[in-house]
C-alpha atoms as a PDB file:
ATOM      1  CA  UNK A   1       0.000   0.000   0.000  1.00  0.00           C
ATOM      2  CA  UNK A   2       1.068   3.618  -0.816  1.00  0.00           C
ATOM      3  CA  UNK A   3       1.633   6.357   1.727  1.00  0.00           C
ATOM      4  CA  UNK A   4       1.092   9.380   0.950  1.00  0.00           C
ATOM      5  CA  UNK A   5       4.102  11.732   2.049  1.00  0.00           C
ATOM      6  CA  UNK A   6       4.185  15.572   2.325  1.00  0.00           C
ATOM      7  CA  UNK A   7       5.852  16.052  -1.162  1.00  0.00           C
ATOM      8  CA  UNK A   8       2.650  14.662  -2.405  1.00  0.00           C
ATOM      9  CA  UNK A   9       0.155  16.336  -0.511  1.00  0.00           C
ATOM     10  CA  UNK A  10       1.949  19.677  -1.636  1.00  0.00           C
ATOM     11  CA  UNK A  11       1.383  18.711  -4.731  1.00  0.00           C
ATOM     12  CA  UNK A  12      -2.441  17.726  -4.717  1.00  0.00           C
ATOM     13  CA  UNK A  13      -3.377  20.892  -2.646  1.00  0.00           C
ATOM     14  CA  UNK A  14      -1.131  22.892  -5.163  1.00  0.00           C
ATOM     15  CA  UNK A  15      -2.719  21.620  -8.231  1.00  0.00           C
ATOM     16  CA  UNK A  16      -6.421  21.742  -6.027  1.00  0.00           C
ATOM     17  CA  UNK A  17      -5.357  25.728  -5.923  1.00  0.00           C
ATOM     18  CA  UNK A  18      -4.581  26.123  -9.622  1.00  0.00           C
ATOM     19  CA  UNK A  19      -8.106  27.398 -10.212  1.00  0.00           C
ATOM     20  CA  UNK A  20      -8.200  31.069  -9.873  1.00  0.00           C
ATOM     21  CA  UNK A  21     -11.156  33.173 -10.001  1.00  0.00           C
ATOM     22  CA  UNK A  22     -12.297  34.739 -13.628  1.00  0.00           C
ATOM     23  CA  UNK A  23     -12.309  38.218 -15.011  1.00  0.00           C
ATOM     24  CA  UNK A  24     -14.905  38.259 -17.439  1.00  0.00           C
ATOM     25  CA  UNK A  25     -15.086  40.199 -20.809  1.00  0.00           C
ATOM     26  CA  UNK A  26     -17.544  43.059 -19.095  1.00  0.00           C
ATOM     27  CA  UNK A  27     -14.190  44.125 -16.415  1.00  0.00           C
ATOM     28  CA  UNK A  28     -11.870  46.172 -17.946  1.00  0.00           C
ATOM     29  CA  UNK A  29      -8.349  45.690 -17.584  1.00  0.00           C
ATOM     30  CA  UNK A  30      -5.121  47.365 -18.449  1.00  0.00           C
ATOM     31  CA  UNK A  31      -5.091  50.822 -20.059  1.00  0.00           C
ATOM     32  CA  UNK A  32      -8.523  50.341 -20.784  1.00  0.00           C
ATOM     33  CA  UNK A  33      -9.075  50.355 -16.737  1.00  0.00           C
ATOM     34  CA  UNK A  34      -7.262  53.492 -16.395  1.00  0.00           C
ATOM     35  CA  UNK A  35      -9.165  55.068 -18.897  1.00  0.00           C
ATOM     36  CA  UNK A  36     -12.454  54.432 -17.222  1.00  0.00           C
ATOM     37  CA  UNK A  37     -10.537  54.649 -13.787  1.00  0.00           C
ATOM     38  CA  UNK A  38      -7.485  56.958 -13.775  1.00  0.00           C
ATOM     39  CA  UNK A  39      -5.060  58.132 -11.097  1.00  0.00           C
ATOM     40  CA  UNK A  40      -5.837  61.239  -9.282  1.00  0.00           C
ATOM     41  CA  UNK A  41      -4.573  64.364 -10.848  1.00  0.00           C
ATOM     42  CA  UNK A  42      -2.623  67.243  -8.580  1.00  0.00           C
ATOM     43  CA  UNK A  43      -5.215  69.163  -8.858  1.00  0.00           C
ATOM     44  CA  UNK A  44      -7.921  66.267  -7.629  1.00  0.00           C
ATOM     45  CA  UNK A  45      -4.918  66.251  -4.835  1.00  0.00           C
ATOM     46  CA  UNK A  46      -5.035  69.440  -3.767  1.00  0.00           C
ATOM     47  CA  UNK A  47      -8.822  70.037  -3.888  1.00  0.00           C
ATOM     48  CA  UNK A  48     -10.858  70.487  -0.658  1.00  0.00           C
ATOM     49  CA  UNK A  49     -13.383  68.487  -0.047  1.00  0.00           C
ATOM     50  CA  UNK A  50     -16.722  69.646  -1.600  1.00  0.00           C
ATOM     51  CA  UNK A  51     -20.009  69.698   1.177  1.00  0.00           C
ATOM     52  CA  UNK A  52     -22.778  67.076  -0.474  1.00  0.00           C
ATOM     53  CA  UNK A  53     -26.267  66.605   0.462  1.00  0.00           C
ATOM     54  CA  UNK A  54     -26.872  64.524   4.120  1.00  0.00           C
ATOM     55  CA  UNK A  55     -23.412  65.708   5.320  1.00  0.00           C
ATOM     56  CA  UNK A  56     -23.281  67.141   8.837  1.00  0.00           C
ATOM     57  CA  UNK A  57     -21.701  70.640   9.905  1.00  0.00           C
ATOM     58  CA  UNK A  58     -20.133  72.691  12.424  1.00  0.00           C
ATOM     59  CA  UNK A  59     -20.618  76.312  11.640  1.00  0.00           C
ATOM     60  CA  UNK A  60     -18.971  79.044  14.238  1.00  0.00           C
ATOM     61  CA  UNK A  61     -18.925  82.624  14.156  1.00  0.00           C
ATOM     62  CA  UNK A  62     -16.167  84.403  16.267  1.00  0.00           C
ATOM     63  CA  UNK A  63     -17.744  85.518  19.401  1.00  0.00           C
ATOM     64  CA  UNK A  64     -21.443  85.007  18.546  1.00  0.00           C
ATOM     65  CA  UNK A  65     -22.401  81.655  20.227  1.00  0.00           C
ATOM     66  CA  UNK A  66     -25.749  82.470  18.986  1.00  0.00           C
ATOM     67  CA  UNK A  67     -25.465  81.918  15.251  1.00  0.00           C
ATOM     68  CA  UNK A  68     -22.960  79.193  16.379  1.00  0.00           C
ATOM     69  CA  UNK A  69     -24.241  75.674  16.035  1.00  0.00           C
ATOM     70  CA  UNK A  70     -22.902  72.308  15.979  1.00  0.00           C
ATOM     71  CA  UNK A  71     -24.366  69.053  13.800  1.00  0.00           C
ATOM     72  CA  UNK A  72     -26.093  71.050  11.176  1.00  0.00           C
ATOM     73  CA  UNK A  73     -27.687  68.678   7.887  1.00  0.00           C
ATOM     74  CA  UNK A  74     -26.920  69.294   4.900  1.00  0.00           C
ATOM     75  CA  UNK A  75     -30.779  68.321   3.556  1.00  0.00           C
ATOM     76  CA  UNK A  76     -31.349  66.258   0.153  1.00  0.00           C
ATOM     77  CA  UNK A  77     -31.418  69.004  -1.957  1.00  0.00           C
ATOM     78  CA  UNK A  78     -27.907  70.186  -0.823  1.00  0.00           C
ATOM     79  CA  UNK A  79     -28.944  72.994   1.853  1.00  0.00           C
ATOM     80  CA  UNK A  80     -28.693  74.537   5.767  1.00  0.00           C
ATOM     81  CA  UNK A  81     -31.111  76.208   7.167  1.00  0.00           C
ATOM     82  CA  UNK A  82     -29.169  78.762   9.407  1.00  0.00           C
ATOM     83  CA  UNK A  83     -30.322  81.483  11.898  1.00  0.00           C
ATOM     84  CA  UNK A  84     -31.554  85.104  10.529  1.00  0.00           C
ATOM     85  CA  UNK A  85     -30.593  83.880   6.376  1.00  0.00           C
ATOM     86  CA  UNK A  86     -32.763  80.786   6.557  1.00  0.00           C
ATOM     87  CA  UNK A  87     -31.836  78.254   3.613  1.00  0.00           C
ATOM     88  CA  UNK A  88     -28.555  78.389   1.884  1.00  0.00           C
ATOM     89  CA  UNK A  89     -26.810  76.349  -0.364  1.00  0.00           C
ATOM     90  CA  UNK A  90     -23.968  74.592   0.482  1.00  0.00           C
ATOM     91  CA  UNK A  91     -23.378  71.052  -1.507  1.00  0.00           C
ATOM     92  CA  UNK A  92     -21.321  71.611  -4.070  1.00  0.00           C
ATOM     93  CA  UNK A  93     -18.932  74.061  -2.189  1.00  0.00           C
ATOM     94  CA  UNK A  94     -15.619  73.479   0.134  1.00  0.00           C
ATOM     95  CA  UNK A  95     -15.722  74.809   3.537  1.00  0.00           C
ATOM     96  CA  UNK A  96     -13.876  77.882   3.246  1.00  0.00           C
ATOM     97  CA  UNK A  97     -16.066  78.729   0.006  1.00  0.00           C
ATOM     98  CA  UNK A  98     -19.402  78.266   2.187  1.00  0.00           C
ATOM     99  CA  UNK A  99     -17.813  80.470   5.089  1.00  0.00           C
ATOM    100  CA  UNK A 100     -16.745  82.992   2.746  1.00  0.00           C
ATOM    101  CA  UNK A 101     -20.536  82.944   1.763  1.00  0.00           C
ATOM    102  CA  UNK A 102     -21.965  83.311   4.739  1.00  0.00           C
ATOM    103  CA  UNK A 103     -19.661  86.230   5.672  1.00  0.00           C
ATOM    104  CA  UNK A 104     -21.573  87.872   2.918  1.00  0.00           C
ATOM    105  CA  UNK A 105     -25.189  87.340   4.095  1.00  0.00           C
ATOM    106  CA  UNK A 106     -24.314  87.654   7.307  1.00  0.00           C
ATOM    107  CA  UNK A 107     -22.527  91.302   6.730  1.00  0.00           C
ATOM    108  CA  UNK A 108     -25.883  92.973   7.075  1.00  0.00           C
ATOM    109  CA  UNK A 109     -26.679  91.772  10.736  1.00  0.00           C
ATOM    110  CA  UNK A 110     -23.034  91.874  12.519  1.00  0.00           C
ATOM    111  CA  UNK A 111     -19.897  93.944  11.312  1.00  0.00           C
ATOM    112  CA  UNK A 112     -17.165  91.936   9.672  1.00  0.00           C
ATOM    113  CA  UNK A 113     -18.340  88.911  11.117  1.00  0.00           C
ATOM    114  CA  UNK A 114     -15.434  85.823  10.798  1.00  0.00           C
ATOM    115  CA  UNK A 115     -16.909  82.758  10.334  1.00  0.00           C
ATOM    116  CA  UNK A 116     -15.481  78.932  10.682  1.00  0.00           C
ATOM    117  CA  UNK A 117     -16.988  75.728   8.343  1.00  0.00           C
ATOM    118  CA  UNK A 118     -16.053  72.185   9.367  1.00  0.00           C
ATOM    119  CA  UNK A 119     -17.257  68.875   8.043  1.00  0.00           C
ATOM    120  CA  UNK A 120     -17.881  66.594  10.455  1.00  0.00           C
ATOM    121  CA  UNK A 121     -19.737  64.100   8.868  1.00  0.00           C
ATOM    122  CA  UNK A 122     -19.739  63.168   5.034  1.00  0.00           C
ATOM    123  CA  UNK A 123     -22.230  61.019   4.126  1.00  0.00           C
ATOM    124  CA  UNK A 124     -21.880  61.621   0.658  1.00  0.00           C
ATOM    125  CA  UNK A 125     -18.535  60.036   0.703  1.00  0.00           C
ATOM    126  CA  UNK A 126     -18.743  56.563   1.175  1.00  0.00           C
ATOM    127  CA  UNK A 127     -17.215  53.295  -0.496  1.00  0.00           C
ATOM    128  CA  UNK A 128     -17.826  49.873  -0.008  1.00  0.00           C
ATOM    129  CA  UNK A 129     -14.791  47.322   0.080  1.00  0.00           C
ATOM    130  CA  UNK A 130     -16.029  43.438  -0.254  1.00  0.00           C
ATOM    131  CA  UNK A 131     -13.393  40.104  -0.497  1.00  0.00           C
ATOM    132  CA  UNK A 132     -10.672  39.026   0.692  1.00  0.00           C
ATOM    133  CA  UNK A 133      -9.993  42.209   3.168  1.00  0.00           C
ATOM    134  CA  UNK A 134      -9.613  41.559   6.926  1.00  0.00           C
ATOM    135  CA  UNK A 135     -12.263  44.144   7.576  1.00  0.00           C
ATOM    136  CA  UNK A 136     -14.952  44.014   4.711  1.00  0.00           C
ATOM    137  CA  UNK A 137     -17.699  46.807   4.925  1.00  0.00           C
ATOM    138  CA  UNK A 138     -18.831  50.567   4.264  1.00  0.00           C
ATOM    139  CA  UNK A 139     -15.806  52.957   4.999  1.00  0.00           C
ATOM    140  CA  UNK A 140     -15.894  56.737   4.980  1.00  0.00           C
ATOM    141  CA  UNK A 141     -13.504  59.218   3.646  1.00  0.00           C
ATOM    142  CA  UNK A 142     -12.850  62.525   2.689  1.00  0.00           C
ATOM    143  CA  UNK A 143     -11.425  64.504  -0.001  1.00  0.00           C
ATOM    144  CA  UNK A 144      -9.052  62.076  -2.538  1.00  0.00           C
ATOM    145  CA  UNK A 145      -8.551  59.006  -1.991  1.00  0.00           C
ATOM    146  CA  UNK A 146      -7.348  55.930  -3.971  1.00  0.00           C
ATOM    147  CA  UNK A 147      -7.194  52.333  -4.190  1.00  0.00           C
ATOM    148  CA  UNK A 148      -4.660  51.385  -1.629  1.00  0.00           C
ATOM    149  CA  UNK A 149      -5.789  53.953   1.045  1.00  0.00           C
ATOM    150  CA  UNK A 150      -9.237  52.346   0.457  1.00  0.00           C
ATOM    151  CA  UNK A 151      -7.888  48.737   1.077  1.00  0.00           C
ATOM    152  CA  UNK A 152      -6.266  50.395   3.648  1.00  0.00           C
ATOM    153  CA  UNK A 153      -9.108  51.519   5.174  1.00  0.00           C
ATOM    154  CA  UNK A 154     -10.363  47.754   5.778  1.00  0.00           C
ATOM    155  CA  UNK A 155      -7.211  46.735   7.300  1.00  0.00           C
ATOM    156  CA  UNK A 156      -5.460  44.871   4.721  1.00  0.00           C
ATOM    157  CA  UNK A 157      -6.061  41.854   2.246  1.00  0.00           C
ATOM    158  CA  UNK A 158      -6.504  38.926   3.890  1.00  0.00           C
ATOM    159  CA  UNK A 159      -3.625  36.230   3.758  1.00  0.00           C
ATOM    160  CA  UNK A 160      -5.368  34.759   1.122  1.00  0.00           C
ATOM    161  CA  UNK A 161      -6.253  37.972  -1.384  1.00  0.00           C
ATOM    162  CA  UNK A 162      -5.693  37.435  -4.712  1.00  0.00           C
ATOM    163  CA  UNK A 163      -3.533  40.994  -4.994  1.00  0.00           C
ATOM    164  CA  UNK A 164      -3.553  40.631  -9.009  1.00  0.00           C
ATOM    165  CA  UNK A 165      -7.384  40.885  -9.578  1.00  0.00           C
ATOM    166  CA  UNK A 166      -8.911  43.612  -7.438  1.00  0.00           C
ATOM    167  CA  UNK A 167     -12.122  44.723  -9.314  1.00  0.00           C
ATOM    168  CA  UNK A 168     -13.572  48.587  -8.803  1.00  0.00           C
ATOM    169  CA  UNK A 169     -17.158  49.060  -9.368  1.00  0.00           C
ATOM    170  CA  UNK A 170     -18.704  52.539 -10.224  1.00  0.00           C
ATOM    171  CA  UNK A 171     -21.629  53.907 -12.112  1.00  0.00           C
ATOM    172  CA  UNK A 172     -20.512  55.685 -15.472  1.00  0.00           C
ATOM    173  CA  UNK A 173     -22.905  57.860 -17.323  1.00  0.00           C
ATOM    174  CA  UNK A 174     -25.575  55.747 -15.363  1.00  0.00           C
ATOM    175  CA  UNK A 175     -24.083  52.325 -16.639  1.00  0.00           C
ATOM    176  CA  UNK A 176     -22.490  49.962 -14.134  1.00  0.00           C
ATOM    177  CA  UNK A 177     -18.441  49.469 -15.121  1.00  0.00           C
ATOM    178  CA  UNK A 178     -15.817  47.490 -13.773  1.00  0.00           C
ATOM    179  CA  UNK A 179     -12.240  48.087 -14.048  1.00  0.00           C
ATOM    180  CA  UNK A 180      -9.471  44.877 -12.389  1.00  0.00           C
ATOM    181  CA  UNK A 181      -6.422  46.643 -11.136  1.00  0.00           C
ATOM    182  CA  UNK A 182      -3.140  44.736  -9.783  1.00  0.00           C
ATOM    183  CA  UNK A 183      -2.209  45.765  -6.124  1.00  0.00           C
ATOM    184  CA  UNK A 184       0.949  44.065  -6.304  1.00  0.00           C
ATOM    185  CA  UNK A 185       2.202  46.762  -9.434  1.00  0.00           C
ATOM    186  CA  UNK A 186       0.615  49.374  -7.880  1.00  0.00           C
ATOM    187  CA  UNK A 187       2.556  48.753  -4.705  1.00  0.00           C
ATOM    188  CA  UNK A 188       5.762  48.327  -6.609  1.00  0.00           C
ATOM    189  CA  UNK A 189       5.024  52.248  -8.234  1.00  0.00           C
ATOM    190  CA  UNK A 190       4.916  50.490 -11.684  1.00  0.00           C
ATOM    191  CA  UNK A 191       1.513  51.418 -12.338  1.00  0.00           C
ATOM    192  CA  UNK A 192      -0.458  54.507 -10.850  1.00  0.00           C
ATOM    193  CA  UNK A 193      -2.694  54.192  -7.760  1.00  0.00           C
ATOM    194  CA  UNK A 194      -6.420  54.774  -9.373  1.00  0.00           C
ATOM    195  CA  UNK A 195      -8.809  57.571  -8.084  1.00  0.00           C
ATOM    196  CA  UNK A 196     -11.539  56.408  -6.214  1.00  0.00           C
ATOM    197  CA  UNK A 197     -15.094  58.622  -5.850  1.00  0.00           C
ATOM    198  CA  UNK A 198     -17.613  57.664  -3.219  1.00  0.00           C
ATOM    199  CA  UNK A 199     -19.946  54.965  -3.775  1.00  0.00           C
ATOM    200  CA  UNK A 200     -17.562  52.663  -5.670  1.00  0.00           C
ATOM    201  CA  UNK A 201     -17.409  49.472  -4.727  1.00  0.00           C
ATOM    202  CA  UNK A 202     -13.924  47.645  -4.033  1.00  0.00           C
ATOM    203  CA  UNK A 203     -13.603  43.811  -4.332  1.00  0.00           C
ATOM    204  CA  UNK A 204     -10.218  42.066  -3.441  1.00  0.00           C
ATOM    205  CA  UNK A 205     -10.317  38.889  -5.649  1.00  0.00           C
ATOM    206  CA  UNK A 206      -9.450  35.748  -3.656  1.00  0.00           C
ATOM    207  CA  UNK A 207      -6.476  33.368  -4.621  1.00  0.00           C
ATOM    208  CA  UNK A 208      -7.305  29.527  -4.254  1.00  0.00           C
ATOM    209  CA  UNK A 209      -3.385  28.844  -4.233  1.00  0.00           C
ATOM    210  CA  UNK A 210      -2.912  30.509  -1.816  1.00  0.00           C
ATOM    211  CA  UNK A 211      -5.633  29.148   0.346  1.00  0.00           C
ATOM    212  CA  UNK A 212      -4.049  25.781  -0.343  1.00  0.00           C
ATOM    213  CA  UNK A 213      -1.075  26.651   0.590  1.00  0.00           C
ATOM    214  CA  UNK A 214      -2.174  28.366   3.992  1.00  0.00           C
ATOM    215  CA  UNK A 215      -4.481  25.309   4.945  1.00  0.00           C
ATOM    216  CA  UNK A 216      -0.838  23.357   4.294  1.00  0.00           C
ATOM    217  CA  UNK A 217       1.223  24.878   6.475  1.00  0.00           C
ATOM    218  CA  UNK A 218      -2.294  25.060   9.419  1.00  0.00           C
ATOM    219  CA  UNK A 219      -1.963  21.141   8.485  1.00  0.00           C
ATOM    220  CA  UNK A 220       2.238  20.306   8.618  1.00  0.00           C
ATOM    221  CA  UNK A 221       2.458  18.529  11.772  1.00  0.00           C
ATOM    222  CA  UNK A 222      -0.369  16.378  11.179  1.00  0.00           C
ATOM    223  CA  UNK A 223       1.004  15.423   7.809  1.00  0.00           C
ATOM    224  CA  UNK A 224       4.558  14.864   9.300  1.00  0.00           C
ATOM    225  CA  UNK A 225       3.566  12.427  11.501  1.00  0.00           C
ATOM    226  CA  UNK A 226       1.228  10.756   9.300  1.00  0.00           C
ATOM    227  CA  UNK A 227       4.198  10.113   6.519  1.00  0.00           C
ATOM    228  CA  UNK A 228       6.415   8.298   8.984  1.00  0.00           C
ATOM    229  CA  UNK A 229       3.748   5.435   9.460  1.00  0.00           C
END
């Protein structure tokens, strides 16, 4: 009767993890990825971060507590209701823009009145990483961010992420896309780091080889011992 040994485990678990997941004709890879997906320009950089609808507020005006509130919405339509000016708009402006605005309107009740914008909350900034991530779930962020900073911001791949296919999802022109990108390149600088918006979707692909490999080594001893029988 033949024993099986390690050498030929190895093997079988290696060949078991030969099968790696499939990147269909409708995900775009390569430069074609890029185009749909591209790295984030210095100017996308330098940007501040532009108030959207359901964000929350802090707005503060230097020494008038009473104007001063904490936790403001932003409502669906993209405005703040505020005391003595009522409704204004503020998605589609940075904080210092919507201060700067509010200066304005408020010029008429208080003399040169300094006012302070923060975003505390941005709702309208979120992205969803799925797979082979330690953390999967619904992350926040603000201002630019990109692909690794988003992985990042579930805590890694898992040991057995398939680094090579990592799909992002996002609605073009109302059409569903997909774009594959390779961490491992991306890591290495030898290709760019991709933009990503809010509301993409991230999935880190999952390598079967690996998982062999990994259930291996969790399995070593017992396969030791059962070789020398």
């Amino acid at each position: 009767m033949v024993r099986p040994t390690c050498s030929v485990v190895v093997c079988m678990l290696l060949l078991t993890g030969c099968t790696a997941s499939y990147v269909g004709p409708q995900v775009r890879t390569g430069e074609a990825a890029y185009n749909m997906i591209p790295a984030p320009s210095a100017d996308q950089i330098a940007r501040e971060y532009t108030i959207g609808p359901l964000d929350t507020l802090d707005i503060a005006m230097f020494n008038e507590p009473a104007v001063s509130s904490k936790g403001i919405p932003v409502d669906a339509v993209g405005n703040v209701a505020l005391p003595l000016i009522g409704r204004v708009r503020a998605s589609g402006m940075t904080a210092t823009d919507l201060a700067t605005s509010l200066e304005k309107l408020y010029d008429r009740y208080y003399v040169k009145p300094q006012i302070t914008v923060v975003v505390t909350s941005s709702v309208s900034q979120h992205v969803t990483v799925q797979g082979d991530v330690m953390e999967p779930g619904v992350y926040e962020f603000r201002g630019t961010t990109t692909l690794l900073d988003t992985v990042s911001l579930a805590k890694g791949e898992s040991p057995n992420a398939k680094l090579r296919e990592v799909i992002v999802i996002r609605y073009v022109d109302g059409k569903r896309m997909a774009a594959a990108f390779d961490l491992t390149r991306i890591r290495s600088g030898i290709d760019p780091d991709p933009a990503i918006l809010g509301r993409d979707v991230i999935i880190v692909g999952h390598s079967n080889s690996k998982q062999a490999w990994n259930d291996l080594l969790k399995a070593a001893p017992l396969l030791n011992v059962f070789a020398q029988f």
